[in-house]
C-alpha atoms as a PDB file:
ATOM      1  CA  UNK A   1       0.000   0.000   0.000  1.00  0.00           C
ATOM      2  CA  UNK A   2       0.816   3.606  -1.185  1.00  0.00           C
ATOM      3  CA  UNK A   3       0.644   6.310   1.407  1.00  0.00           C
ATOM      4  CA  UNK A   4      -1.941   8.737   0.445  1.00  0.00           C
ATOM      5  CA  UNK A   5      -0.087  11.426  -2.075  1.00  0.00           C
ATOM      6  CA  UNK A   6      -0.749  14.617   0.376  1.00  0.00           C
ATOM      7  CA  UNK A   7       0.828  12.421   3.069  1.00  0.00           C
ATOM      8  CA  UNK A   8       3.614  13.390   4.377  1.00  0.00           C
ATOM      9  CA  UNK A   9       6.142  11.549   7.708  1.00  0.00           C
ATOM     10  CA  UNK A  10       8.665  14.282   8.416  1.00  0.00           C
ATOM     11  CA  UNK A  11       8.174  16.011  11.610  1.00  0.00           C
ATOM     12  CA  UNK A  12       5.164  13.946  13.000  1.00  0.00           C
ATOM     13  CA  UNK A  13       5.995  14.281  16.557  1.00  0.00           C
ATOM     14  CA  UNK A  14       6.199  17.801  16.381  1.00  0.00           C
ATOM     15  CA  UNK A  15       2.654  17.626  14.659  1.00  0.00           C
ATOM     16  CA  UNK A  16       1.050  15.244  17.185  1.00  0.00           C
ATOM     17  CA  UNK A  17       2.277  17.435  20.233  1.00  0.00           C
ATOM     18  CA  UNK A  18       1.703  20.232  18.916  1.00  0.00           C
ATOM     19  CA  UNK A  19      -2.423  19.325  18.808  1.00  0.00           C
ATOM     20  CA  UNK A  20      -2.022  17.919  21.858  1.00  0.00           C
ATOM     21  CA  UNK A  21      -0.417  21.311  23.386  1.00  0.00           C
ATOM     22  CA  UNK A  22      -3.619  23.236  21.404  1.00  0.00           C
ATOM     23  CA  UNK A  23      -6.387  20.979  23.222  1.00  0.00           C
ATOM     24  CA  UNK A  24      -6.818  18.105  24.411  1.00  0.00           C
ATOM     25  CA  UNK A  25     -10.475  17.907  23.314  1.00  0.00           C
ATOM     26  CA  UNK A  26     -10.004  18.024  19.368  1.00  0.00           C
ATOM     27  CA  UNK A  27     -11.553  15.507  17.049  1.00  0.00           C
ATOM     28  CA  UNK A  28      -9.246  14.671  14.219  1.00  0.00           C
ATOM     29  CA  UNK A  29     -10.476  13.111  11.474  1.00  0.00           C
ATOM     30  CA  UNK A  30      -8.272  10.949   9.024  1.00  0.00           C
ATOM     31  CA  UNK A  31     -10.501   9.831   5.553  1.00  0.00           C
ATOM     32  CA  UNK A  32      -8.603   6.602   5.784  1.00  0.00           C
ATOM     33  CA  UNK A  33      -5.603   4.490   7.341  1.00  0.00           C
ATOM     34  CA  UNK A  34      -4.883   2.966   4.336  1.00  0.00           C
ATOM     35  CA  UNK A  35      -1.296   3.881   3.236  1.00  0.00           C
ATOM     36  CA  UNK A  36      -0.350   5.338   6.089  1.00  0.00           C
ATOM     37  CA  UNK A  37       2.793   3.519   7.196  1.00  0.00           C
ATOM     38  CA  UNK A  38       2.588   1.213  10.164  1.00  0.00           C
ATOM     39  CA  UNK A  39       5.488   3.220  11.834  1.00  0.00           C
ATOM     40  CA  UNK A  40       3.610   6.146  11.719  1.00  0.00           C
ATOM     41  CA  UNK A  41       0.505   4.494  13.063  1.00  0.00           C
ATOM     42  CA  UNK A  42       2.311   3.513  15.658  1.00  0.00           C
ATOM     43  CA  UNK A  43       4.012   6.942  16.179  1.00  0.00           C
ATOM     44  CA  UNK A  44       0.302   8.601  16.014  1.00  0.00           C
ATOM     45  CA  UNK A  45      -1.113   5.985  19.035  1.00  0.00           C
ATOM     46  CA  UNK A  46       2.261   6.508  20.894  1.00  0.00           C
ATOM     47  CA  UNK A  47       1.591  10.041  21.265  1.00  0.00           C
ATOM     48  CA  UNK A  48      -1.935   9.361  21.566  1.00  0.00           C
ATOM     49  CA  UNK A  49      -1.866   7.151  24.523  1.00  0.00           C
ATOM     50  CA  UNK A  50       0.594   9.427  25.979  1.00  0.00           C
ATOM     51  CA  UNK A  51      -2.279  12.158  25.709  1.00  0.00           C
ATOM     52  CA  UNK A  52      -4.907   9.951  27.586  1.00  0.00           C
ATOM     53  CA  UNK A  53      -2.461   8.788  30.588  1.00  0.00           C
ATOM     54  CA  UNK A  54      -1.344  12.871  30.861  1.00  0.00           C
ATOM     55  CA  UNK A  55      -4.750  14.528  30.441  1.00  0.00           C
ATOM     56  CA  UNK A  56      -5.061  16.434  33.678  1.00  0.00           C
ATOM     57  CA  UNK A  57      -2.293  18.494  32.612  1.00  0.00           C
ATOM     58  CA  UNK A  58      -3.350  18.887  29.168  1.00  0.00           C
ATOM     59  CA  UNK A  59      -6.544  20.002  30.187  1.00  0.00           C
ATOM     60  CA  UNK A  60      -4.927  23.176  31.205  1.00  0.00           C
ATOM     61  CA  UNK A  61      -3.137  25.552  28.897  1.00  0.00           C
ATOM     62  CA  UNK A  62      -1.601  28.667  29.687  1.00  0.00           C
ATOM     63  CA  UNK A  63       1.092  29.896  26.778  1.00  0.00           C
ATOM     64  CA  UNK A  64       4.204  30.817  27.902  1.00  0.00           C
ATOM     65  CA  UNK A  65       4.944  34.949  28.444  1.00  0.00           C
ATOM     66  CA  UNK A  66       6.070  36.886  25.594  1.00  0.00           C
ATOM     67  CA  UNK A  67       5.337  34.240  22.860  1.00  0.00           C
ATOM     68  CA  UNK A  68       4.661  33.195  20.268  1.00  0.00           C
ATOM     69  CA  UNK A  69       6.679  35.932  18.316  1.00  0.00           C
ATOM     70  CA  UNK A  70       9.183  35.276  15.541  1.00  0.00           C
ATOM     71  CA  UNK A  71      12.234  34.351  15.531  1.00  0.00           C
ATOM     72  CA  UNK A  72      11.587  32.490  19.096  1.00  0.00           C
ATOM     73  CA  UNK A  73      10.750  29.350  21.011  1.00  0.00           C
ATOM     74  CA  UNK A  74       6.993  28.907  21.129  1.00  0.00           C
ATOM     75  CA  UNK A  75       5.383  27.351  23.768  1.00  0.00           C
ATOM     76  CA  UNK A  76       2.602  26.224  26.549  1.00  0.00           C
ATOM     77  CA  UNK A  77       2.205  25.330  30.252  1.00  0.00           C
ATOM     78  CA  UNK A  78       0.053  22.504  31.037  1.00  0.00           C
ATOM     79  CA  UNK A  79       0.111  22.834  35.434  1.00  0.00           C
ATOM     80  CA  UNK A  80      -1.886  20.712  38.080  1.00  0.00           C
ATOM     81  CA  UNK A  81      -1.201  22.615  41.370  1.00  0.00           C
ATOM     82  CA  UNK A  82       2.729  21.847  41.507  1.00  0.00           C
ATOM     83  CA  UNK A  83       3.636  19.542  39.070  1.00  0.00           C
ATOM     84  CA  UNK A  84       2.705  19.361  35.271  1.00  0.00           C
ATOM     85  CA  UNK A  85       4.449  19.622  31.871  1.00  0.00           C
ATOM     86  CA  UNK A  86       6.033  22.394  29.551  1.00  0.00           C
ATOM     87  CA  UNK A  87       5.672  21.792  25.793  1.00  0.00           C
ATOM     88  CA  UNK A  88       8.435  24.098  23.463  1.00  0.00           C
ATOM     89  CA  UNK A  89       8.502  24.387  19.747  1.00  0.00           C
ATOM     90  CA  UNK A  90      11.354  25.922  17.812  1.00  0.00           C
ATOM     91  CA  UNK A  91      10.521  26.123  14.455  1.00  0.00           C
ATOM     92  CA  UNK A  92      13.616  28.003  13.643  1.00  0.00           C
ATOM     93  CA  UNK A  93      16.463  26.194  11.209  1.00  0.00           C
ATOM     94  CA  UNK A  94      18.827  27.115  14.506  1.00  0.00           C
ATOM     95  CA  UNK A  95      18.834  25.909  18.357  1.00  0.00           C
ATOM     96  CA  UNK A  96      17.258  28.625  20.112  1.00  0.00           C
ATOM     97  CA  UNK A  97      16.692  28.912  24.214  1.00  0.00           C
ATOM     98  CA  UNK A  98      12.592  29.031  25.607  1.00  0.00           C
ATOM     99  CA  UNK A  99      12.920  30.965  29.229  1.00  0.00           C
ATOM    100  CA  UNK A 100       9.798  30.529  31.676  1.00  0.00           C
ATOM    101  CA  UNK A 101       9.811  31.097  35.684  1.00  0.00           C
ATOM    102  CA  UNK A 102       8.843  28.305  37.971  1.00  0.00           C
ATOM    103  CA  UNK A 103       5.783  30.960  39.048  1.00  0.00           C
ATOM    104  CA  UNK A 104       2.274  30.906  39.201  1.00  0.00           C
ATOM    105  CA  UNK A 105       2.478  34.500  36.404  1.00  0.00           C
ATOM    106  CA  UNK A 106       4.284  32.328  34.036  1.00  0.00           C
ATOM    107  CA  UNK A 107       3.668  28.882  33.804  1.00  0.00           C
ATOM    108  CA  UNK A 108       0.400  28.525  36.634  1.00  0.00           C
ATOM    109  CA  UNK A 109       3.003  26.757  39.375  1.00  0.00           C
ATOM    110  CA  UNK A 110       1.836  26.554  42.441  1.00  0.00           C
ATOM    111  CA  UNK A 111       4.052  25.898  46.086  1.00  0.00           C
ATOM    112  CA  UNK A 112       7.328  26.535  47.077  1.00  0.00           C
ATOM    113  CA  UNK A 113      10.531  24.004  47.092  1.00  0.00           C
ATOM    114  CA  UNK A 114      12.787  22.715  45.064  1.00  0.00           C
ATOM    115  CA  UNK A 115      11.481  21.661  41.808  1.00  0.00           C
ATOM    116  CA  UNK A 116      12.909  19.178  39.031  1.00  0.00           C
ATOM    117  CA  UNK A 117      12.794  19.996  35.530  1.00  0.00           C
ATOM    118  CA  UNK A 118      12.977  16.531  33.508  1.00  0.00           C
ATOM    119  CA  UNK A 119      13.252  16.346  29.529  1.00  0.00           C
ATOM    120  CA  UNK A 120      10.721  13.363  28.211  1.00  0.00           C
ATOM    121  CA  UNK A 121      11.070  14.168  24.705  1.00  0.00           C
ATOM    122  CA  UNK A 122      12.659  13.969  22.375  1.00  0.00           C
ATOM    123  CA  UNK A 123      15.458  12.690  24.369  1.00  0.00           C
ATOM    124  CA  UNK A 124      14.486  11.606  27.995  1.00  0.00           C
ATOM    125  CA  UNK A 125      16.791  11.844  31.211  1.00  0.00           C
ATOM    126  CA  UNK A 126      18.016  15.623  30.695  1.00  0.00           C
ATOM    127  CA  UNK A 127      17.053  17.355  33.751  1.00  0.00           C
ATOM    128  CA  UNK A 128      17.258  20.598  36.031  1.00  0.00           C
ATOM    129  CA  UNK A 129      16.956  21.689  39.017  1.00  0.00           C
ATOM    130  CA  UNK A 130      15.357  24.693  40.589  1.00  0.00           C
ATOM    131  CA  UNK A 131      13.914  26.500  42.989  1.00  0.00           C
ATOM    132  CA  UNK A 132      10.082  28.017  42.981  1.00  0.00           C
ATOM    133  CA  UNK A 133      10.217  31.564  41.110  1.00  0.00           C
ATOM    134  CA  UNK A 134      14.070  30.576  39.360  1.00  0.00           C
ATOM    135  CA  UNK A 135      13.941  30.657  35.574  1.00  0.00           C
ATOM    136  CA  UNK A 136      14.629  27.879  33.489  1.00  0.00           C
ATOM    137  CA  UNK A 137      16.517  28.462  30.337  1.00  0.00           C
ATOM    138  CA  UNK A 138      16.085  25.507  28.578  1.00  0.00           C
ATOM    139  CA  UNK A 139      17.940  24.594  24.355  1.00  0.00           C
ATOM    140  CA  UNK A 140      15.353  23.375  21.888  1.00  0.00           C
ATOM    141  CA  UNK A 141      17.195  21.924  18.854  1.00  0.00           C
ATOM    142  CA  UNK A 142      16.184  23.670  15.543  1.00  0.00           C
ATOM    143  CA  UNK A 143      12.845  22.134  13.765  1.00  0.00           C
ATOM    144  CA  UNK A 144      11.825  20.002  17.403  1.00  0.00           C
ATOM    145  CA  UNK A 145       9.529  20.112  20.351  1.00  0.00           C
ATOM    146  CA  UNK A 146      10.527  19.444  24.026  1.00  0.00           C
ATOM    147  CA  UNK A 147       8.519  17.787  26.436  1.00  0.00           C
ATOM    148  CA  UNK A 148       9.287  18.805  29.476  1.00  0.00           C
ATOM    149  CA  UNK A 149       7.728  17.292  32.956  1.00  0.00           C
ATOM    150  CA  UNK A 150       7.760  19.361  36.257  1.00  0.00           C
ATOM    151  CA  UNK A 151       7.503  18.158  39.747  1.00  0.00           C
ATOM    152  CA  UNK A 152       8.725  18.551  43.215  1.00  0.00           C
ATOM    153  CA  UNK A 153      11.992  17.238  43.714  1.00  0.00           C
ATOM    154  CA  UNK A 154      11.631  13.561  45.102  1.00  0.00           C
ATOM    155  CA  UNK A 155       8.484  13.204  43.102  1.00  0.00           C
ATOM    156  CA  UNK A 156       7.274  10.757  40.737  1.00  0.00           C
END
């Protein structure tokens, strides 16, 4: 089987968490599986799944201060009280830096503490350490989202 001609594999991550960032109640609608590849399949109920066992964050959005503008780092907040997950997009052809405050004004953080700053995608085990109201400068390669999960320090 033939993918279908206006389909296209590059980037598809970005894509997928990019609607998932935008709301978590959308309805996509495909006209048809057939063609698609099985790795994307796969790739589209990855992220899918992901969606479904992270949905209390994703069912709050705040976008980050300042953005989106061009020429920067895009991205949203997604915040449960003190723990939740940062989404950044760089669609820039160079590795830019997205800034946010571990505050309640920026990113909808709540408590005080010591805070880790974890990287789940697209590589998983970078991490960070702060402390409630630091900022976290954090490099997005060029063309990529970055996952990133927040929580208290000692937290899973």
């Amino acid at each position: 089987r033939r993918a279908p001609a206006n389909w296209s594999s590059g980037k598809l991550d970005y894509i997928l968490l990019s609607a998932l960032s935008s709301s978590p109640n959308q309805l996509y609608y495909l006209p048809t599986k057939t063609g698609i590849p099985d790795a994307d399949k796969a790739e589209i109920r990855k992220w899918l799944d992901w969606g479904r066992k992270n949905i209390k964050y994703l069912q709050v959005r705040r976008d980050l201060p300042d953005w989106p503008a061009a020429g920067n780092v895009d991205g949203s907040a997604h915040i449960a009280g003190n723990s939740g997950l940062v989404f950044l997009f760089n669609p820039n052809a160079s590795v830019m830096h997205g800034d946010f405050a571990l505050t309640a004004d920026s990113i909808g953080l709540k408590g005080e503490g010591t805070f880790s700053v974890t990287q789940e995608h697209p590589a998983a085990g970078r991490a960070q350490t702060a402390c409630a109201g630091e900022t976290i400068r954090w490099e997005v390669p060029a063309q990529t989202a970055v996952v990133l999960r927040i929580q208290r320090s000692g937290t899973k």
